[in-house]
PDB file of N, CA and C in Angstrom:
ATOM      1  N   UNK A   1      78.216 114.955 120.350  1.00  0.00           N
ATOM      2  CA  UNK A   1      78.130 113.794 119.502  1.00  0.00           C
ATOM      3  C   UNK A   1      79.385 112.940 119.694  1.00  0.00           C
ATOM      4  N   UNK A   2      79.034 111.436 119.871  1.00  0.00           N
ATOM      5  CA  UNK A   2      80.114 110.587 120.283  1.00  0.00           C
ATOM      6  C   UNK A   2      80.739 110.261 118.342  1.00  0.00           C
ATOM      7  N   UNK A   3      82.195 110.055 118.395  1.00  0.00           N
ATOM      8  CA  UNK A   3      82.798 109.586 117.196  1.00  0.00           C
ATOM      9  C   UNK A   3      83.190 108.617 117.522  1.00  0.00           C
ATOM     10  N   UNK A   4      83.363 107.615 116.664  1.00  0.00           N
ATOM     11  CA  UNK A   4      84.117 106.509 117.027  1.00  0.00           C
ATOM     12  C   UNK A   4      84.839 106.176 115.397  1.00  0.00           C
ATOM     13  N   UNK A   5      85.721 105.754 115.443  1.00  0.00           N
ATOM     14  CA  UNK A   5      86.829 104.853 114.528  1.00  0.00           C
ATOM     15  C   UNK A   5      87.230 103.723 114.617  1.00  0.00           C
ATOM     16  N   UNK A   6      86.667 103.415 113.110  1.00  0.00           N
ATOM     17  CA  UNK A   6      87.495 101.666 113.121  1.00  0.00           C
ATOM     18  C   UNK A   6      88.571 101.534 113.663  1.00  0.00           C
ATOM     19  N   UNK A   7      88.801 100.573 114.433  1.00  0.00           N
ATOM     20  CA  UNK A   7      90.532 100.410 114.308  1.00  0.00           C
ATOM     21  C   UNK A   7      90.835  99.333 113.131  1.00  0.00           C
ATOM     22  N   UNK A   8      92.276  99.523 112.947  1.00  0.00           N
ATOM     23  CA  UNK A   8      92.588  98.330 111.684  1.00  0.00           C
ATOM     24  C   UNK A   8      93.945  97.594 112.653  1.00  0.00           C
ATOM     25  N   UNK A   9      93.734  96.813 112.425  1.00  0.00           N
ATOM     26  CA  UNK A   9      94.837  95.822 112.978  1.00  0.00           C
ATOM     27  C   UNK A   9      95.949  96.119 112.088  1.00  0.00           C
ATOM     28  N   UNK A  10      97.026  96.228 113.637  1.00  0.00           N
ATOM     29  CA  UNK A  10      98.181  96.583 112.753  1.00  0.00           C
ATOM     30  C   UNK A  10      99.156  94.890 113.209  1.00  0.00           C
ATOM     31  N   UNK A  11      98.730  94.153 113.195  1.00  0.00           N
ATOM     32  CA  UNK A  11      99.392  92.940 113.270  1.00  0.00           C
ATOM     33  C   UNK A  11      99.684  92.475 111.810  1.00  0.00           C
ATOM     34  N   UNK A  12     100.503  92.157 111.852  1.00  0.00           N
ATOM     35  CA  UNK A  12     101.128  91.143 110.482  1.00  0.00           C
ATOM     36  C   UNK A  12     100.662  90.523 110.081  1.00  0.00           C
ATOM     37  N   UNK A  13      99.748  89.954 109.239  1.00  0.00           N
ATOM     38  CA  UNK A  13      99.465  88.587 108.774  1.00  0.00           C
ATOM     39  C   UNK A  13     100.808  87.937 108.567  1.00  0.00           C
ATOM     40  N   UNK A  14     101.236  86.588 109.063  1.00  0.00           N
ATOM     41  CA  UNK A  14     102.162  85.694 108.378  1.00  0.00           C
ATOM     42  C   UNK A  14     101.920  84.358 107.632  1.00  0.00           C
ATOM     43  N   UNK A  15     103.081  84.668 106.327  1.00  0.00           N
ATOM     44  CA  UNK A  15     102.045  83.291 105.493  1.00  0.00           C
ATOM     45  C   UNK A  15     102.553  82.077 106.395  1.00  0.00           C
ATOM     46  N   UNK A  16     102.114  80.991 106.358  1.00  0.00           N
ATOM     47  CA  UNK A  16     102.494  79.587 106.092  1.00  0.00           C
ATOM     48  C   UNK A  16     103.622  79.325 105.496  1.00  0.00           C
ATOM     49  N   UNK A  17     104.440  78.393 106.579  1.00  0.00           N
ATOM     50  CA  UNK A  17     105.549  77.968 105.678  1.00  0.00           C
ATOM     51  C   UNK A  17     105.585  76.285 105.703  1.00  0.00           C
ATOM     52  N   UNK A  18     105.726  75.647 104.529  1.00  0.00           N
ATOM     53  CA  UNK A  18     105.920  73.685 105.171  1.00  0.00           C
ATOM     54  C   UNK A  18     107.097  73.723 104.929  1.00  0.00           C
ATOM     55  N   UNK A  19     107.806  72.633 106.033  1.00  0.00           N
ATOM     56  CA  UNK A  19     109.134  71.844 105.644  1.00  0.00           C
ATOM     57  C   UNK A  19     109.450  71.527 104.331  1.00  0.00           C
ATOM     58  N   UNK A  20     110.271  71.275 103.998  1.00  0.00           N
ATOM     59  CA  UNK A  20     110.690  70.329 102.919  1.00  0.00           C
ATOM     60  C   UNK A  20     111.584  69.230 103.247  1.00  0.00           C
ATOM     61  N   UNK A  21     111.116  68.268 102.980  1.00  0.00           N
ATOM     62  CA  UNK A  21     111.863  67.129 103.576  1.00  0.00           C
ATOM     63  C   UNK A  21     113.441  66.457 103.235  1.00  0.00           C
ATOM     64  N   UNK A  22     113.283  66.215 101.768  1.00  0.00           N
ATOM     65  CA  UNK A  22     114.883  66.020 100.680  1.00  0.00           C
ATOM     66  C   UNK A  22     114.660  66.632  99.493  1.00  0.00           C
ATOM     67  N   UNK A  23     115.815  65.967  99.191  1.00  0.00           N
ATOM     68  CA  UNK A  23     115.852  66.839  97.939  1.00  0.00           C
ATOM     69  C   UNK A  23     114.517  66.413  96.690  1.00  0.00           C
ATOM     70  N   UNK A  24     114.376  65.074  96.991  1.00  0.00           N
ATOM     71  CA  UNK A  24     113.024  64.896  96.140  1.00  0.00           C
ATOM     72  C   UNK A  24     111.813  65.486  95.751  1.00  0.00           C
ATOM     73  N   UNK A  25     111.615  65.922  97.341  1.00  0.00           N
ATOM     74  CA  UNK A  25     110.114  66.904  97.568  1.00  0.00           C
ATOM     75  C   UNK A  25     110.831  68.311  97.154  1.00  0.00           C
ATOM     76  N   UNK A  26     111.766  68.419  97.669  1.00  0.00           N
ATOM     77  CA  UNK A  26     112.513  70.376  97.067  1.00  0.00           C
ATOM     78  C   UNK A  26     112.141  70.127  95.220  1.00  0.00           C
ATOM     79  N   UNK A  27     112.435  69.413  94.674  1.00  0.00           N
ATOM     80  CA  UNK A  27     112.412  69.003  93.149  1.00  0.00           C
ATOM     81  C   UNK A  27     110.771  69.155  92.691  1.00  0.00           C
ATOM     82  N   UNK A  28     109.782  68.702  93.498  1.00  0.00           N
ATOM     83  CA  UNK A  28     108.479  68.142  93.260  1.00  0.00           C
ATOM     84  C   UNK A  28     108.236  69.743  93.884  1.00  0.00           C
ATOM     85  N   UNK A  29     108.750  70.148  94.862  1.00  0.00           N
ATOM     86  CA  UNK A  29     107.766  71.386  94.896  1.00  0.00           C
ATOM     87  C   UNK A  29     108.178  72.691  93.718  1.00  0.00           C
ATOM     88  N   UNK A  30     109.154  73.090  93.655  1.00  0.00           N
ATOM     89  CA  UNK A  30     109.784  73.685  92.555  1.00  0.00           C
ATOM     90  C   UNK A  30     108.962  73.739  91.396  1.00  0.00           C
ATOM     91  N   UNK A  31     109.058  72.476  90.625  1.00  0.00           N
ATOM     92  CA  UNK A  31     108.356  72.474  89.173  1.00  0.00           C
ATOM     93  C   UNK A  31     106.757  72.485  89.603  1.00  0.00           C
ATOM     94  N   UNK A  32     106.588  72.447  90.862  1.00  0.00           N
ATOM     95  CA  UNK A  32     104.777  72.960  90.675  1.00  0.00           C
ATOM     96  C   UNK A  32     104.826  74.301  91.337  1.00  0.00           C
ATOM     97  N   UNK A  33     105.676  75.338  91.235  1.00  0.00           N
ATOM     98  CA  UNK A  33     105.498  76.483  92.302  1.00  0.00           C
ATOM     99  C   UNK A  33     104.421  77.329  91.099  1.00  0.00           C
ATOM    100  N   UNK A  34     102.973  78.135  91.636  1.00  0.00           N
ATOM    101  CA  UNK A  34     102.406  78.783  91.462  1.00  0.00           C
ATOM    102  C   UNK A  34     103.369  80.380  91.287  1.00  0.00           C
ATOM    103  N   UNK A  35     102.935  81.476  90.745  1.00  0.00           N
ATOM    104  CA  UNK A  35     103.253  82.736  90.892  1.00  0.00           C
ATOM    105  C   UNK A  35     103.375  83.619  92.521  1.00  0.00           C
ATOM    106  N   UNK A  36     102.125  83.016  92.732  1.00  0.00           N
ATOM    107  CA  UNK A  36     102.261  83.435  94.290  1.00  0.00           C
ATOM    108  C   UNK A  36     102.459  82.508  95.605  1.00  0.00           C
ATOM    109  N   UNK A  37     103.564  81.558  94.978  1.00  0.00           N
ATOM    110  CA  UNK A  37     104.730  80.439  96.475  1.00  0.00           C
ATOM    111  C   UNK A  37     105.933  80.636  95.968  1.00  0.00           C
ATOM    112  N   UNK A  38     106.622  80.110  96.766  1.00  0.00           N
ATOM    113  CA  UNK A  38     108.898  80.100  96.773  1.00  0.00           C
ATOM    114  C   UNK A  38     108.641  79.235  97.900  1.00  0.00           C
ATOM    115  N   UNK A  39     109.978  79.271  97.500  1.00  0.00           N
ATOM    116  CA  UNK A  39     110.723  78.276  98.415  1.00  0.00           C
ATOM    117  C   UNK A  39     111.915  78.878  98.611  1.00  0.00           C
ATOM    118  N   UNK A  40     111.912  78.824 100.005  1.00  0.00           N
ATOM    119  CA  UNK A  40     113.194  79.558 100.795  1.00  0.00           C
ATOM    120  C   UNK A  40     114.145  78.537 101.559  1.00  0.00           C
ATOM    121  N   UNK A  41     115.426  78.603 101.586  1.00  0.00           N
ATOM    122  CA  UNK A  41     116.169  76.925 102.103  1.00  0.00           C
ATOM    123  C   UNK A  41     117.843  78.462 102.799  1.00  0.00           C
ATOM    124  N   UNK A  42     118.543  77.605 103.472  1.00  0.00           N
ATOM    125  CA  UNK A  42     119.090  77.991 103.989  1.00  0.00           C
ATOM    126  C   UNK A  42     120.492  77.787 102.977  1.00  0.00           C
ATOM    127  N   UNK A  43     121.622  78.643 103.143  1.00  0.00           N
ATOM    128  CA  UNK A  43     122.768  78.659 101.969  1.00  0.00           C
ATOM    129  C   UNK A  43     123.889  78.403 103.029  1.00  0.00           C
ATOM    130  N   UNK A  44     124.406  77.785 102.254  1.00  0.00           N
ATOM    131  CA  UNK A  44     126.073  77.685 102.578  1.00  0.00           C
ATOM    132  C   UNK A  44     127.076  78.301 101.361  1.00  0.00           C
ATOM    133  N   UNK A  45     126.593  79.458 100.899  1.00  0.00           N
ATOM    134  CA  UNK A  45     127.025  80.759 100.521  1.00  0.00           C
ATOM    135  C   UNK A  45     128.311  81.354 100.965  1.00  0.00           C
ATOM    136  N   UNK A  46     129.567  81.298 101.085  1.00  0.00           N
ATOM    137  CA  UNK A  46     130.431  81.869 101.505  1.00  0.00           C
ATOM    138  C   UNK A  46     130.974  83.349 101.126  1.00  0.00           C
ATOM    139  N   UNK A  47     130.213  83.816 100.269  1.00  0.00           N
ATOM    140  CA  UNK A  47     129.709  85.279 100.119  1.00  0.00           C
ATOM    141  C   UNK A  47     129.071  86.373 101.012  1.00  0.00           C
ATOM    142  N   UNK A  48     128.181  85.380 101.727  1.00  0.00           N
ATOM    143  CA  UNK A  48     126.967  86.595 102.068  1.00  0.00           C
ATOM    144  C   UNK A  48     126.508  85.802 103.171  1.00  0.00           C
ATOM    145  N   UNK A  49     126.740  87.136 104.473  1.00  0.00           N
ATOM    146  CA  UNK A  49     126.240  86.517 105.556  1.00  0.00           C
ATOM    147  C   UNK A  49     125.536  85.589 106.298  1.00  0.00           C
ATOM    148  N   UNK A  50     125.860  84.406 107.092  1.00  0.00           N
ATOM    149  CA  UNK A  50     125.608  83.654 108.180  1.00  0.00           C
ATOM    150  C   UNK A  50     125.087  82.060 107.065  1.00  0.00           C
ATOM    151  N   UNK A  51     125.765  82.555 106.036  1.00  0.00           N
ATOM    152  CA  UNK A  51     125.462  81.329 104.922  1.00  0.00           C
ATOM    153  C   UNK A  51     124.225  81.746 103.418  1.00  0.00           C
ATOM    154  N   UNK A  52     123.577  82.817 104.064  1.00  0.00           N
ATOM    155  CA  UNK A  52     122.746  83.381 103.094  1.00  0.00           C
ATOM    156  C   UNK A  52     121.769  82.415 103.222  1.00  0.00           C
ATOM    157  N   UNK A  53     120.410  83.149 102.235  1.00  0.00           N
ATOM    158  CA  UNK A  53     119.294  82.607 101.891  1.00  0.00           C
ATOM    159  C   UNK A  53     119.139  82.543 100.742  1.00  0.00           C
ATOM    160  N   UNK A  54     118.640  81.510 100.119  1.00  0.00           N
ATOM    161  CA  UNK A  54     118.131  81.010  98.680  1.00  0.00           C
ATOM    162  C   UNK A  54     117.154  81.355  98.897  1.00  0.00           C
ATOM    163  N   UNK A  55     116.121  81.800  97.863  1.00  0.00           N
ATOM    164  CA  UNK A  55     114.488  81.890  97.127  1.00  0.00           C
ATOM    165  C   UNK A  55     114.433  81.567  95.964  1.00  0.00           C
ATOM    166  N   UNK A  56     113.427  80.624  95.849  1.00  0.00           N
ATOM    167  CA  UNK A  56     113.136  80.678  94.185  1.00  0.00           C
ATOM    168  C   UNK A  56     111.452  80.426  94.266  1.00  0.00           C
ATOM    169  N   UNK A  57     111.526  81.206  92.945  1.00  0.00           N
ATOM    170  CA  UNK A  57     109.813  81.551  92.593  1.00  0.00           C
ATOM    171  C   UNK A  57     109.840  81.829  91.061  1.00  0.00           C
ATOM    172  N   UNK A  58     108.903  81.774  90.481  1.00  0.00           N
ATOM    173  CA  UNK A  58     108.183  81.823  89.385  1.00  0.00           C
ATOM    174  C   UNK A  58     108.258  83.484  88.980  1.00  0.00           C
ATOM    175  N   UNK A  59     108.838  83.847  88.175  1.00  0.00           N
ATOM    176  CA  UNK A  59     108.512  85.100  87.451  1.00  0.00           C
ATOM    177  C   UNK A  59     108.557  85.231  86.189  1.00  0.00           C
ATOM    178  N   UNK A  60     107.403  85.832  85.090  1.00  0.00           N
ATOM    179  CA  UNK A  60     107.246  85.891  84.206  1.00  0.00           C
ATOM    180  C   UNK A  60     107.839  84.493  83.202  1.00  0.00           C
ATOM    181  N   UNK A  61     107.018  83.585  83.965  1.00  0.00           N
ATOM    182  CA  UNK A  61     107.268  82.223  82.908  1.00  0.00           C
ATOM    183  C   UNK A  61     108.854  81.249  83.085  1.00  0.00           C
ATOM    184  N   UNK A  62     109.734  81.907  84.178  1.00  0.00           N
ATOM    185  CA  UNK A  62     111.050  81.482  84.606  1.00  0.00           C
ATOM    186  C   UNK A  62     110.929  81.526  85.466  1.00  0.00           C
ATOM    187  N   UNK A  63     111.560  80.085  86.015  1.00  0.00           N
ATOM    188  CA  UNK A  63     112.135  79.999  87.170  1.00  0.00           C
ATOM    189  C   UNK A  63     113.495  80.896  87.768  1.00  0.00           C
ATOM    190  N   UNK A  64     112.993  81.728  88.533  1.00  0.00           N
ATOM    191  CA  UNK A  64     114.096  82.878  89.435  1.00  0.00           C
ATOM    192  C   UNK A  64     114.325  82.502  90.852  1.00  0.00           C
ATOM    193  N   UNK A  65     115.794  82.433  90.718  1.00  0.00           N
ATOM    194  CA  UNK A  65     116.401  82.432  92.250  1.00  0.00           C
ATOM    195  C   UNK A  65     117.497  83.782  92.860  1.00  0.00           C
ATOM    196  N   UNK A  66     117.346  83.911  93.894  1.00  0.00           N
ATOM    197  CA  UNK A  66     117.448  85.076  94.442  1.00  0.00           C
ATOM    198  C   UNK A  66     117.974  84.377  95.843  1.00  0.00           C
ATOM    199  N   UNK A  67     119.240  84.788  95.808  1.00  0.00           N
ATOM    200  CA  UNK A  67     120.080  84.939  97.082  1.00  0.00           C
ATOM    201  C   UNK A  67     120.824  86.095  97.728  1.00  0.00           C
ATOM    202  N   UNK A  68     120.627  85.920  98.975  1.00  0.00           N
ATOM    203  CA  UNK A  68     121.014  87.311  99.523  1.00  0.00           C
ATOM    204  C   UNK A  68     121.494  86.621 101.324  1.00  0.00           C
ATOM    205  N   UNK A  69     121.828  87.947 101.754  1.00  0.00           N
ATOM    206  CA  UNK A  69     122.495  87.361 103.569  1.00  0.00           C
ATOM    207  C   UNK A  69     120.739  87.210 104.003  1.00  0.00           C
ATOM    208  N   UNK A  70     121.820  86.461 105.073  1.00  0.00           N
ATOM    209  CA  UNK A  70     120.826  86.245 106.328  1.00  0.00           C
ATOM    210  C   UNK A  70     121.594  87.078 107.711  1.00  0.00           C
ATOM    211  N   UNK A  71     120.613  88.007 107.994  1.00  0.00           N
ATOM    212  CA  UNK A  71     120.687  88.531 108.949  1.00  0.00           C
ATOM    213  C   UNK A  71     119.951  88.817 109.837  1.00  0.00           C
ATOM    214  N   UNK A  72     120.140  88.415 111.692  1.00  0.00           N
ATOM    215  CA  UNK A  72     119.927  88.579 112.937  1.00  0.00           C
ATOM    216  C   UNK A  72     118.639  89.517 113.075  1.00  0.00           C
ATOM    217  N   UNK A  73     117.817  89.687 113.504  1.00  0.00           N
ATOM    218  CA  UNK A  73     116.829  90.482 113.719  1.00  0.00           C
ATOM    219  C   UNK A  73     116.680  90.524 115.291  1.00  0.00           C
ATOM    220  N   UNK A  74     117.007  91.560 115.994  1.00  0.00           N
ATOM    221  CA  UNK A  74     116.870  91.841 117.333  1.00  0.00           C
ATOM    222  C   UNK A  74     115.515  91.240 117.380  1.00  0.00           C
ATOM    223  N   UNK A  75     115.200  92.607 117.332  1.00  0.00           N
ATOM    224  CA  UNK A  75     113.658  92.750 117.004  1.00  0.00           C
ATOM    225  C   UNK A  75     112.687  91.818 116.771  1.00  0.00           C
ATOM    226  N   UNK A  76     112.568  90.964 115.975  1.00  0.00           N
ATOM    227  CA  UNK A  76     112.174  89.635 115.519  1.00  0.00           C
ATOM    228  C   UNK A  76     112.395  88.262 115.849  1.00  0.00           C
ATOM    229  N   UNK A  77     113.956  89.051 116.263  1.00  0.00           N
ATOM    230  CA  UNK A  77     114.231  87.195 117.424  1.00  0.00           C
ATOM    231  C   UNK A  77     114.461  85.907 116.208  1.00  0.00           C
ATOM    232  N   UNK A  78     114.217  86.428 115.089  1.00  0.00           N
ATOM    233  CA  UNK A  78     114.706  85.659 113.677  1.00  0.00           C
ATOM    234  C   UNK A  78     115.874  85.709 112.291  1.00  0.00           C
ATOM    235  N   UNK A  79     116.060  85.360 111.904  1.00  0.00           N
ATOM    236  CA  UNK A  79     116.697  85.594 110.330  1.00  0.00           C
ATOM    237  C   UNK A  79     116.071  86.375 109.762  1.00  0.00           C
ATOM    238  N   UNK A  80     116.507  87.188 109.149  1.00  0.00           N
ATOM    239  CA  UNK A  80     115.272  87.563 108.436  1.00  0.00           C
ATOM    240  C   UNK A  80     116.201  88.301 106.593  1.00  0.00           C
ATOM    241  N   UNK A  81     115.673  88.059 105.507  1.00  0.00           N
ATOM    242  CA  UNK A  81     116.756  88.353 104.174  1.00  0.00           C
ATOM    243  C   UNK A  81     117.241  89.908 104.268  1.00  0.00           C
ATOM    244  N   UNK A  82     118.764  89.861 104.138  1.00  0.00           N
ATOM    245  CA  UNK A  82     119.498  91.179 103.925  1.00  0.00           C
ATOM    246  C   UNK A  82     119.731  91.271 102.679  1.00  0.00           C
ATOM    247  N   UNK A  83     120.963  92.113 102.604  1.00  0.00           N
ATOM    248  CA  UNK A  83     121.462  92.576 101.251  1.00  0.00           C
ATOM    249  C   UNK A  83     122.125  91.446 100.602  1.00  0.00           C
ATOM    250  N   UNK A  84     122.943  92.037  99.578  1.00  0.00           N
ATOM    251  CA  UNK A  84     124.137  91.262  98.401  1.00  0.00           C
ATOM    252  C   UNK A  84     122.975  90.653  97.958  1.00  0.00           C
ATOM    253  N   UNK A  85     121.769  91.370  97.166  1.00  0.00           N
ATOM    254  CA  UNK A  85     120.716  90.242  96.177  1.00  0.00           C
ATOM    255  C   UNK A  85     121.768  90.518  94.813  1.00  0.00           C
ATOM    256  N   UNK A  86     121.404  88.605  94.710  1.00  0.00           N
ATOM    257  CA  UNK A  86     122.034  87.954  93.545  1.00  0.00           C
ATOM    258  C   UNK A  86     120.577  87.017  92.571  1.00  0.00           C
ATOM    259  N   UNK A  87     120.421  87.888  91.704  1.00  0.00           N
ATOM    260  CA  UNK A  87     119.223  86.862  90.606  1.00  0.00           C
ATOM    261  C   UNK A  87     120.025  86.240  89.693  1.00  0.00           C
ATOM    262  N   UNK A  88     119.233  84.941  89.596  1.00  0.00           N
ATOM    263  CA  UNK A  88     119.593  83.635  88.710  1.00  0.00           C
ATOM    264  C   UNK A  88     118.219  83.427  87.904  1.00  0.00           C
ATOM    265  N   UNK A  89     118.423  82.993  86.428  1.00  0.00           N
ATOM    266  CA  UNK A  89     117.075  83.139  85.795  1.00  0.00           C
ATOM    267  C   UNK A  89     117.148  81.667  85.388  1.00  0.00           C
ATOM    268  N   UNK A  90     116.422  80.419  85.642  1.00  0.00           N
ATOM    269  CA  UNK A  90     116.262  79.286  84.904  1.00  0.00           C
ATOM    270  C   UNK A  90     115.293  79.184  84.281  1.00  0.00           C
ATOM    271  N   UNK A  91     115.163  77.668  83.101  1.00  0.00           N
ATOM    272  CA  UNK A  91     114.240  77.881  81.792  1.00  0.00           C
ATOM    273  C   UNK A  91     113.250  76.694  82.291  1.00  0.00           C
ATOM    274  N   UNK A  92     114.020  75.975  83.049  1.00  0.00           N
ATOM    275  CA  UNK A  92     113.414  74.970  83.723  1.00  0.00           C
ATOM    276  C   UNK A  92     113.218  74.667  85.266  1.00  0.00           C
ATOM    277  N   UNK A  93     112.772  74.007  86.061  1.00  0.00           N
ATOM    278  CA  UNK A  93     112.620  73.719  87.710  1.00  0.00           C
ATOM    279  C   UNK A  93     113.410  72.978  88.455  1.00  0.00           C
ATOM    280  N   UNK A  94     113.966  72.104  86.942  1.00  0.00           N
ATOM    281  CA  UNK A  94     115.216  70.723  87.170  1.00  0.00           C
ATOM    282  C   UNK A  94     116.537  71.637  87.551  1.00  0.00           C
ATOM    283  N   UNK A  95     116.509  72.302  86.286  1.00  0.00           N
ATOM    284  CA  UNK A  95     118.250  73.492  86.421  1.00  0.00           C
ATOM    285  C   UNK A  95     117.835  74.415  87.689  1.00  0.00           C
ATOM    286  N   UNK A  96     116.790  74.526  88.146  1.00  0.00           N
ATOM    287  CA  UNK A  96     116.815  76.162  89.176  1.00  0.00           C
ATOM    288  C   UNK A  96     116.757  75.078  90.249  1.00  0.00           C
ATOM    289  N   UNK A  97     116.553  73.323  90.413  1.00  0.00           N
ATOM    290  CA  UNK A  97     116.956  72.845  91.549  1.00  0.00           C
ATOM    291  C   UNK A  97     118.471  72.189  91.800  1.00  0.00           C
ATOM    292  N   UNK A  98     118.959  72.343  90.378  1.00  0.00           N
ATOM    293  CA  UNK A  98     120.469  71.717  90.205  1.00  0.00           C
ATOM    294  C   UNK A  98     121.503  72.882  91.142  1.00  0.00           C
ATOM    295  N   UNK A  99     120.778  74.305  90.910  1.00  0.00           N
ATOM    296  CA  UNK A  99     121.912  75.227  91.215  1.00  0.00           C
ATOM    297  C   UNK A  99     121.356  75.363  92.796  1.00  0.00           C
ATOM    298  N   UNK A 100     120.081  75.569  93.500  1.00  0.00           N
ATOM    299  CA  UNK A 100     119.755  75.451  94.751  1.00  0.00           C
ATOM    300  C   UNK A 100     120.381  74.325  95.325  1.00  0.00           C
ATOM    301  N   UNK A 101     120.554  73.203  95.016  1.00  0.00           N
ATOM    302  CA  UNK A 101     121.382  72.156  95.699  1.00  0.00           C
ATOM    303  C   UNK A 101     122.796  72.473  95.878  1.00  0.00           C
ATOM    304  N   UNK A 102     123.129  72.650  94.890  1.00  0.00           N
ATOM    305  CA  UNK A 102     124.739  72.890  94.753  1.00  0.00           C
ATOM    306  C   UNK A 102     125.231  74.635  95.996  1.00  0.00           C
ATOM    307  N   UNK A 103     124.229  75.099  96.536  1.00  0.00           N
ATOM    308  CA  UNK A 103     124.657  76.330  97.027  1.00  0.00           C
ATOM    309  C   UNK A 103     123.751  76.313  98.576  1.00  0.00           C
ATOM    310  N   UNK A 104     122.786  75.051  98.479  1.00  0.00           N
ATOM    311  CA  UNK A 104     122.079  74.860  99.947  1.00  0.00           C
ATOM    312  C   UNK A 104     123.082  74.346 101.396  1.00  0.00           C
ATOM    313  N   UNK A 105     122.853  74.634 101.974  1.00  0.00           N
ATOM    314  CA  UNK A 105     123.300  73.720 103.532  1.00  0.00           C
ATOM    315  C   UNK A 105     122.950  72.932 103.618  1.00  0.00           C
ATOM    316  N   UNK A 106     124.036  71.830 104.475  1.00  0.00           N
ATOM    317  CA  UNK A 106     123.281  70.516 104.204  1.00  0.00           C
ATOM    318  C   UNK A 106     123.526  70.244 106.012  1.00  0.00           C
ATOM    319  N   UNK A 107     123.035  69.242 106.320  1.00  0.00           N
ATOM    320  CA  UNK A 107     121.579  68.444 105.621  1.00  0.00           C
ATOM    321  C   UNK A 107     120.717  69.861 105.213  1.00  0.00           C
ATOM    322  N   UNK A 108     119.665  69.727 104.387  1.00  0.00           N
ATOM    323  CA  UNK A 108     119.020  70.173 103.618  1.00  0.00           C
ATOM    324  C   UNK A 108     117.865  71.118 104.932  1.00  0.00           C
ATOM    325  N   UNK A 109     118.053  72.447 104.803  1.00  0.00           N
ATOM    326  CA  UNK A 109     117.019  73.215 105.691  1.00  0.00           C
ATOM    327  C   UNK A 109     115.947  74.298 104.540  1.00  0.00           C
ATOM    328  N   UNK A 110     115.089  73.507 103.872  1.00  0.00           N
ATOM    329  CA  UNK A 110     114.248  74.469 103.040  1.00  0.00           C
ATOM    330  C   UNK A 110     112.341  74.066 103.543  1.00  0.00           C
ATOM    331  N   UNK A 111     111.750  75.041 102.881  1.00  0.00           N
ATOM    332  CA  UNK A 111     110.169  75.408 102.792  1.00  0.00           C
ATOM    333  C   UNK A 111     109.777  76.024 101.902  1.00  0.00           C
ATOM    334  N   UNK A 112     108.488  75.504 101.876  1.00  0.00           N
ATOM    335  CA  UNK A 112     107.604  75.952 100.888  1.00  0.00           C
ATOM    336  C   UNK A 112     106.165  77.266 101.401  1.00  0.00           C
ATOM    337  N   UNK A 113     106.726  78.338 101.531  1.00  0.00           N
ATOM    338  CA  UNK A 113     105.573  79.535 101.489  1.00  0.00           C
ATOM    339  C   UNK A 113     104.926  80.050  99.916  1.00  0.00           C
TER     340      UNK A 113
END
């Protein structure tokens, strides 16, 4: 008797990421982020490796930002988020984009996944 087995793909799904253009659209996407999008922008962090990465997303009714290094991925050939996580809890989208500005690289390198 012949057997056969599914295979399951072991490939990654990867989400979608869009640009963000200035700080206007970073502002406009923010106060509409769903539970399941962020926005990830590049840091000029002098803490935490290669400038760090900003995230901010929606948790439990607050706006949360979350910075940590950016680190080299052989493997990946990308950035990809390391350690030193730092959470920030805002009440609003205005204050969680006041403090993302003030800690982004400029010109401005962010997206919306």
């Amino acid at each position: 008797m012949v057997r056969s087995r599914r295979r399951h793909s072991t490939k990654v799904r990867r989400y979608s990421e869009r640009p963000i253009k200035d700080e206007q659209d970073l502002l406009e996407f923010i106060e509409a982020l769903d539970e399941d999008e962020g926005v990830r922008a590049d840091g000029d962090l002098k803490n935490h490796s290669n400038g760090g990465f900003i995230f901010v997303g929606i948790y439990r009714g607050s706006y949360c930002v979350n910075i940590c290094d950016k680190v080299w991925s052989h493997k990946l050939r990308k950035h990809v988020a390391g350690g030193k996580d730092e959470w920030y809890y805002f009440d609003t989208g205005k204050e969680a984009w006041r403090f993302v500005l003030k800690e982004a690289r400029r010109p401005l390198r962010a997206w919306l996944y």
